[in-house]
Protein backbone atom coordinates (compact mmCIF):
# COMPACT_ATOMS: atom_id res chain seq x y z
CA UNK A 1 96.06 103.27 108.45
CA UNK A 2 93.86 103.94 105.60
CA UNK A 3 94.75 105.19 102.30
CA UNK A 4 93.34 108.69 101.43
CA UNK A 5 89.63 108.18 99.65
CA UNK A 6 91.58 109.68 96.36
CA UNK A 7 93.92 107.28 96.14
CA UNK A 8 91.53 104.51 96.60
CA UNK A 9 89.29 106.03 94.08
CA UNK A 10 92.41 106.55 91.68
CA UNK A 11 93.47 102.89 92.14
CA UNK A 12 90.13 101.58 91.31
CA UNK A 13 89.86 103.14 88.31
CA UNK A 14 92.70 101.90 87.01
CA UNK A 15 90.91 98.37 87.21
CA UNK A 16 88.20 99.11 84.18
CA UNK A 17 88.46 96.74 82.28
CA UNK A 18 91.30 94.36 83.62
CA UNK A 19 90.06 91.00 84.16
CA UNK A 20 90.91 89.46 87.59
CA UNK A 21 92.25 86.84 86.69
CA UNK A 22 94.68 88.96 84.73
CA UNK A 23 95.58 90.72 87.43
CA UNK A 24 95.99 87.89 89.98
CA UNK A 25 98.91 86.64 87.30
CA UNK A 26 100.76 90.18 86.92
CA UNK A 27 100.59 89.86 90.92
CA UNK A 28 102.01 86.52 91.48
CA UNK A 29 104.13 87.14 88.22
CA UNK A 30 105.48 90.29 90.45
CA UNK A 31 106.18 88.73 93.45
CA UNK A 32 107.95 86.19 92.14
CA UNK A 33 110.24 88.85 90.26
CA UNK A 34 110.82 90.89 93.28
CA UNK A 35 111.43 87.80 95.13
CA UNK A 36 113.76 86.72 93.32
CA UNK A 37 115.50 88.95 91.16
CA UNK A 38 115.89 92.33 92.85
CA UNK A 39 119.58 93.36 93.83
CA UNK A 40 120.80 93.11 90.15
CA UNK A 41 119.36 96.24 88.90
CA UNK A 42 116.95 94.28 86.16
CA UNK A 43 113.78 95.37 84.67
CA UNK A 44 110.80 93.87 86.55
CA UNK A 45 107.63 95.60 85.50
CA UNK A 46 107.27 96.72 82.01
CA UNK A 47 103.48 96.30 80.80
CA UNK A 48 100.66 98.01 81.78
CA UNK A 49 99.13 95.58 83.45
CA UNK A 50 101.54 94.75 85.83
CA UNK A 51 101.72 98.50 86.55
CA UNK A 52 98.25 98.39 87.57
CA UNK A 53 98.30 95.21 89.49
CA UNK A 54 102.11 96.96 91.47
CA UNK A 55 99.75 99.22 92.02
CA UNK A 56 96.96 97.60 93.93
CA UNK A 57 99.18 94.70 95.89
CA UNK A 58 102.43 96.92 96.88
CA UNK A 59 101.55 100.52 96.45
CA UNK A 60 99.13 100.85 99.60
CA UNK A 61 102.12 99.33 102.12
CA UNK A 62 104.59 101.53 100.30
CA UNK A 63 102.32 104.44 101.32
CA UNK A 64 101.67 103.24 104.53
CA UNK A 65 105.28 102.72 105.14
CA UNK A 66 106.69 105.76 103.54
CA UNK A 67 103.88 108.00 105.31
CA UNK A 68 105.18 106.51 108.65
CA UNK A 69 108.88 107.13 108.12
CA UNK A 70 108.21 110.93 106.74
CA UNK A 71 105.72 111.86 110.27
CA UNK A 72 108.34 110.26 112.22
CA UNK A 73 110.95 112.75 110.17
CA UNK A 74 108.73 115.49 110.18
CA UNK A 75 107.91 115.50 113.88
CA UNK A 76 111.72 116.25 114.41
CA UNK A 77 112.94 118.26 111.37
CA UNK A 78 112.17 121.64 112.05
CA UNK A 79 112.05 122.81 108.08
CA UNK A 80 110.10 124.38 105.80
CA UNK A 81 109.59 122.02 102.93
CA UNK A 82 108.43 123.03 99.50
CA UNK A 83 109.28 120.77 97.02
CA UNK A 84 109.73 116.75 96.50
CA UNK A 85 111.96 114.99 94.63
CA UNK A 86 110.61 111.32 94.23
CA UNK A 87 113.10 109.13 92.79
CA UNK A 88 112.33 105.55 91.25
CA UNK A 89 108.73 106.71 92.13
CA UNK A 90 106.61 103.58 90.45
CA UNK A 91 103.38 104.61 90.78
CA UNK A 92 103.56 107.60 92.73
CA UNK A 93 103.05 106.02 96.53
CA UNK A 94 106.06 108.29 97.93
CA UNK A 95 104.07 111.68 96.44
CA UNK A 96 100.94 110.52 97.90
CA UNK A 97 102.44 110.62 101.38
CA UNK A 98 104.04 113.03 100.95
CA UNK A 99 101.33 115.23 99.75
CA UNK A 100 99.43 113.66 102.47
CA UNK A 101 101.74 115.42 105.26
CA UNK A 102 103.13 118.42 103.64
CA UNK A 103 102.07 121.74 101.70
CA UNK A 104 103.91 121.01 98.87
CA UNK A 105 104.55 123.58 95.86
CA UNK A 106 106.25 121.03 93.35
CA UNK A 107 106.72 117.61 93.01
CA UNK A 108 108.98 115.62 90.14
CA UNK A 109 108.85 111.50 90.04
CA UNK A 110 111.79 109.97 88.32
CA UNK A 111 110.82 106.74 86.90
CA UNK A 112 112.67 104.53 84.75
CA UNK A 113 109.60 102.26 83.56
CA UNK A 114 107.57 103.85 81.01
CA UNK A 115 104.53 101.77 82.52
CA UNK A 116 104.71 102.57 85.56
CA UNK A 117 104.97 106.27 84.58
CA UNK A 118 101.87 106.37 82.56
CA UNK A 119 99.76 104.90 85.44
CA UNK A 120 101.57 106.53 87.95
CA UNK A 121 100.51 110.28 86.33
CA UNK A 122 96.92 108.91 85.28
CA UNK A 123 96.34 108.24 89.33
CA UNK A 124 97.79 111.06 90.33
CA UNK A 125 95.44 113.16 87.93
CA UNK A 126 92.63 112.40 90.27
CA UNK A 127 94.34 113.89 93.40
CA UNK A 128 95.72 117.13 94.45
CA UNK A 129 96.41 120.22 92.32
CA UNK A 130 100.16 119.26 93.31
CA UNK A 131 99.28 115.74 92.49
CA UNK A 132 98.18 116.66 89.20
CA UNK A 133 100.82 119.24 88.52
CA UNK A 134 103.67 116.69 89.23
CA UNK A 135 106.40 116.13 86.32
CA UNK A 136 107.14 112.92 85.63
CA UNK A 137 110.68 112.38 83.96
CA UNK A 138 112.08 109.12 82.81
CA UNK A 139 115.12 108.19 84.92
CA UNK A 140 117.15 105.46 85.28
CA UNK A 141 118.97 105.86 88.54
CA UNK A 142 122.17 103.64 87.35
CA UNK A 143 123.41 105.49 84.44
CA UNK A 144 123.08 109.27 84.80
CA UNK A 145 123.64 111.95 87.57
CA UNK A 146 120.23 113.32 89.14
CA UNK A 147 119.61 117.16 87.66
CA UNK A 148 116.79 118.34 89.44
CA UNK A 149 117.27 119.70 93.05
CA UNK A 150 114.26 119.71 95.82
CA UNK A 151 113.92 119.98 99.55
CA UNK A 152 112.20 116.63 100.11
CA UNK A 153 114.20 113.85 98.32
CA UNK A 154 112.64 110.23 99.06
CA UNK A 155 113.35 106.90 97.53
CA UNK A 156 111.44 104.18 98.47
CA UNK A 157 111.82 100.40 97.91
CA UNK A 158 114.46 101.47 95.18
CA UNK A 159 117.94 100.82 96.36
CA UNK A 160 117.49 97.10 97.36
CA UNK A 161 116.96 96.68 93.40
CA UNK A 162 120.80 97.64 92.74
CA UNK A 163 123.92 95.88 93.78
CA UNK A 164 126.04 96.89 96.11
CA UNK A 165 128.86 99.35 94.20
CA UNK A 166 125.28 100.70 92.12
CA UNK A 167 123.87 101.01 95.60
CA UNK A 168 126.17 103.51 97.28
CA UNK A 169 126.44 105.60 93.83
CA UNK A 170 122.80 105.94 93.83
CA UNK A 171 122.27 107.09 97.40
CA UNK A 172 125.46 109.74 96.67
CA UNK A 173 122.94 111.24 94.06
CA UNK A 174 120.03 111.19 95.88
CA UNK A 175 122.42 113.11 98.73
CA UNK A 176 123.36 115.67 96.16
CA UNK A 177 119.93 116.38 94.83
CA UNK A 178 118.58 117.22 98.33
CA UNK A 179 118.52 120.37 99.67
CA UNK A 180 117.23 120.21 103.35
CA UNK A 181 116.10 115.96 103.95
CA UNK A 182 117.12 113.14 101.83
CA UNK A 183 114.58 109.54 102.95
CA UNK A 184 115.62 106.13 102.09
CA UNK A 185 112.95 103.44 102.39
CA UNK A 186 113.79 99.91 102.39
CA UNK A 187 112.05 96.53 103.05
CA UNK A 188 112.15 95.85 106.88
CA UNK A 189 114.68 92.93 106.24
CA UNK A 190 118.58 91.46 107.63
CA UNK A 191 119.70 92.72 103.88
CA UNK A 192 116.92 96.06 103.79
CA UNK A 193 118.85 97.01 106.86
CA UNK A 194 122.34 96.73 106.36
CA UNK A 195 121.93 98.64 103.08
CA UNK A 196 120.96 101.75 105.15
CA UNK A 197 123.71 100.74 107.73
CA UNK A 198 126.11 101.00 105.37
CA UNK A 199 125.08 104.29 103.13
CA UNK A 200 124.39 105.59 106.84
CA UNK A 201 127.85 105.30 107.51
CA UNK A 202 129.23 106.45 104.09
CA UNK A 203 126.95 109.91 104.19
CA UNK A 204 127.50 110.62 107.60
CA UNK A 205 131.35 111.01 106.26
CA UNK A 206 130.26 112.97 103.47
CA UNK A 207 128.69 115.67 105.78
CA UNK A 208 125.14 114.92 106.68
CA UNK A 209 123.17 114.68 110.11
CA UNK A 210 120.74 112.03 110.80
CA UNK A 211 117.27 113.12 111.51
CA UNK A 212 115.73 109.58 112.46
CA UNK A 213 115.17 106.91 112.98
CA UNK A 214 118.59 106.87 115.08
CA UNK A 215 119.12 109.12 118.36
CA UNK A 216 122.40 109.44 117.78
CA UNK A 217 125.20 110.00 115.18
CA UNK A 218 127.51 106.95 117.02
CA UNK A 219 128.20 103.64 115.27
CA UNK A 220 125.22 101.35 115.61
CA UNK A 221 124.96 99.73 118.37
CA UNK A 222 122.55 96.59 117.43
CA UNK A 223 124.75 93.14 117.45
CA UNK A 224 125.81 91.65 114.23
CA UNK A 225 122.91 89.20 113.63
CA UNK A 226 119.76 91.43 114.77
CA UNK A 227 118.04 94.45 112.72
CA UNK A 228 116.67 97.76 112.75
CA UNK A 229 112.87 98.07 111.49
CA UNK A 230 109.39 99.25 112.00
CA UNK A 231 106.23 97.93 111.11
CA UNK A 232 102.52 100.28 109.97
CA UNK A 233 99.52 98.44 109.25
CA UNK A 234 97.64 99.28 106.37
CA UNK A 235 93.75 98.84 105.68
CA UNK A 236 93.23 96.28 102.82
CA UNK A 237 90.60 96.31 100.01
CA UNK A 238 88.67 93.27 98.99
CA UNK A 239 90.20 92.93 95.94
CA UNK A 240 93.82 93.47 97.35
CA UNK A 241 93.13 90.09 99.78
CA UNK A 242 92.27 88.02 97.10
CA UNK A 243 94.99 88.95 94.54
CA UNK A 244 97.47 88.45 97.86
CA UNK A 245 95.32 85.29 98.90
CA UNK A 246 95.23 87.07 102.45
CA UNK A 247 91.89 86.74 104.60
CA UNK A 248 92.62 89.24 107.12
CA UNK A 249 91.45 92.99 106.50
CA UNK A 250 94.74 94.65 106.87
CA UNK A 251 98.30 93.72 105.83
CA UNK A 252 101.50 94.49 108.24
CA UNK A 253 104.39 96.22 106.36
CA UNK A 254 107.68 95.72 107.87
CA UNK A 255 110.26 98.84 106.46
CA UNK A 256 113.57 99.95 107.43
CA UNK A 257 114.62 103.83 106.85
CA UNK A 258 117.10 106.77 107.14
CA UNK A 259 116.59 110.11 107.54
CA UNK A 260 119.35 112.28 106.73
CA UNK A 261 119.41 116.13 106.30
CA UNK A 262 121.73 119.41 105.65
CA UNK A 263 121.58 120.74 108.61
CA UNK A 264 121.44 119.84 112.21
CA UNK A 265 118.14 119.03 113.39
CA UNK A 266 116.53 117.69 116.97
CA UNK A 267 117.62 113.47 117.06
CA UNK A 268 114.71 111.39 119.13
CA UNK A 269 115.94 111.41 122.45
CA UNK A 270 114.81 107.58 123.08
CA UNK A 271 113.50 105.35 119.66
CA UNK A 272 111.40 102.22 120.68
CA UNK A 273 113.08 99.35 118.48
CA UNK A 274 110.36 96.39 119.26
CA UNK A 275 106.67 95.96 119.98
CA UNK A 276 106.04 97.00 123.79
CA UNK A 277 105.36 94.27 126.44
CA UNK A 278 102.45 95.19 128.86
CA UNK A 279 102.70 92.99 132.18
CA UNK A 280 100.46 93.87 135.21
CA UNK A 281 101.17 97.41 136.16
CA UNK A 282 104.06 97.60 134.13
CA UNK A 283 105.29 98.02 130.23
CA UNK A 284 108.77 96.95 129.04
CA UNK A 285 110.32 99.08 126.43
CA UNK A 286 113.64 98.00 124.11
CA UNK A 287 114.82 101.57 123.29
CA UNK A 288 118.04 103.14 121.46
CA UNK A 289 119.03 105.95 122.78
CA UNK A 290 122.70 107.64 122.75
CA UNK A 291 123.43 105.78 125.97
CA UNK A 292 122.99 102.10 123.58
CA UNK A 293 120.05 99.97 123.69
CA UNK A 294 118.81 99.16 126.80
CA UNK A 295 115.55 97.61 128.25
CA UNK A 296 113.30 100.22 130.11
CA UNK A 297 110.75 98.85 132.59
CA UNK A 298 107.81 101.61 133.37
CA UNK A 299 105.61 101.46 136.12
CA UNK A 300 102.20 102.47 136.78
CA UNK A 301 103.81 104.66 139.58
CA UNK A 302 104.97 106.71 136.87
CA UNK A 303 102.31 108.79 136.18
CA UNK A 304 101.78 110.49 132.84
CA UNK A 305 105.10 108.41 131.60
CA UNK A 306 103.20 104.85 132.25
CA UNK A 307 100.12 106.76 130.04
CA UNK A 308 102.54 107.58 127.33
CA UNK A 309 104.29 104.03 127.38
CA UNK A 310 100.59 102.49 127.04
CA UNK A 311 99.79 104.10 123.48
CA UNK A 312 103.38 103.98 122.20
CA UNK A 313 104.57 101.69 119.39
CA UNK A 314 107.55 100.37 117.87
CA UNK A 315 109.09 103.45 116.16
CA UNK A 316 107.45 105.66 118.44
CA UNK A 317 109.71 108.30 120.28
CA UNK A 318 109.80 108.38 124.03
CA UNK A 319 111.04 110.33 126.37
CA UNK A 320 113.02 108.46 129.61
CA UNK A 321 113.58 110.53 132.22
């Protein structure tokens, strides 16, 4: 996946003037943080600088991964969608996609972090006429209801930073905000995972329908010690490799996510849950459908099904006759 030229071109521009070796220590300085300290709700960006180096090591996978869970949403919600509410937005990676998929008409970011609003709205000031008309509004997602209402509410790596009673409050308000689709993005992890397990559970009592990734409203079938999660790949610039030390040209983000909406919309009918295995004439599919999970081989003798099974990835709908 590559990141729209704007984006690139916004990112980069950020850079005048930022030594390298600057920004390689906000990066590892970063990592570290999130590493370590997420789940207790701290502040872990508040310079400039390690705005701008957020966003050129994490805000292309957020993209990537947030533009893969919303297609995957979109290509079953049949909705009209108008405005976006992006909530915790750092540096704007959820609008991006967003804008990237949709005709939007109005976007908001809530952002806690005064630095990461500033170089969120600068970057988005070199992309869309949405882009640039977006209204940033400092938020902190632990302390005050959300008053602004959209169709298109998304939260992206946000939640994991809370603890667990913060958690569920915060994913009641993003609920309440949303008018048609409420997304919740979350590191493709054990603990990424059972977060959305659990506020999956706790929203389906409060009334809403799941949209993806599941095919089914039922209890989850996956055994206690395995995980639900996806995985985009996202095109790499040079300087991104060598603030992440990485040699290959493209990074693998791993992300969990929920889709959950107001009304009832189409579920997948089957969801691929891991990477397919081709064999000679033949490709083995895990799936999760409302039957369970189940393994699903597919022959060459199936026709157009076998030519569907050959391009399809993990995440990917399929249909098993």
């Amino acid at each position: 996946m590559e990141l729209p030229i704007e984006l690139k071109l916004a990112i980069e521009n950020q850079l005048v003037g930022i030594k390298h070796s600057k920004l390689a220590q906000d990066a590892q300085t970063l990592s570290k943080k999130y590493r370590t300290e997420s789940g207790h709700g701290k502040r872990l960006l508040t310079e400039s600088n390690e705005a701008v180096a957020y966003s050129v090591v994490r805000m292309p996978a957020t993209y990537g991964a947030v533009y893969s869970a919303l297609k995957y949403t979109l290509d079953l919600a049949d909705c009209n969608i108008e405005s976006l509410l992006d909530v915790g937005a750092g540096t704007g990676a959820a609008s991006w996609a967003a804008d990237s998929l949709i005709d939007l008409k109005s976007i908001v970011c809530l952002e806690r972090e005064n630095a990461m609003r500033e170089v969120g709205q600068k970057m988005m000031s070199e992309g869309s006429q949405f882009l640039r008309r977006a209204k940033w509004i400092e938020y902190d997602l632990t302390k005050a209801d959300i008053t602004e209402k959209a169709d298109l509410v998304i939260a992206s790596y946000v939640l994991n930073e809370l603890d667990d009673d913060e958690r569920m409050k915060a994913a009641y308000k993003l609920w309440k905000a949303t008018n048609k689709i409420t997304l919740i993005i979350e590191p493709g992890t054990p603990v990424g995972y059972s977060h959305l397990k659990k506020i999956r559970e706790y929203l389906l009592g409060e009334g809403a329908h799941i949209v993806a990734p599941c095919s089914h409203e039922n209890n989850c079938p996956l055994e206690q010690d395995d995980w639900c999660h996806f995985t985009c790949r996202v095109q790499r610039s040079k300087l991104h490799r060598q603030l992440k030390e990485g040699e290959v040209p493209y990074e693998d983000e791993k992300f969990a996510y929920l889709a959950i909406s107001r009304e009832p919309y189409r579920t997948a009918d089957a969801r691929i849950l891991r990477h397919p295995i081709t064999g000679k004439g033949r490709i083995t599919l895990d799936i999760c459908s409302i039957d369970g999970i189940k393994k699903v081989n597919i022959f060459k003798r199936d026709g157009d099904l076998y030519k569907k099974a050959r391009k399809a990835q993990c995440g990917d709908e399929i249909l098993i006759k």
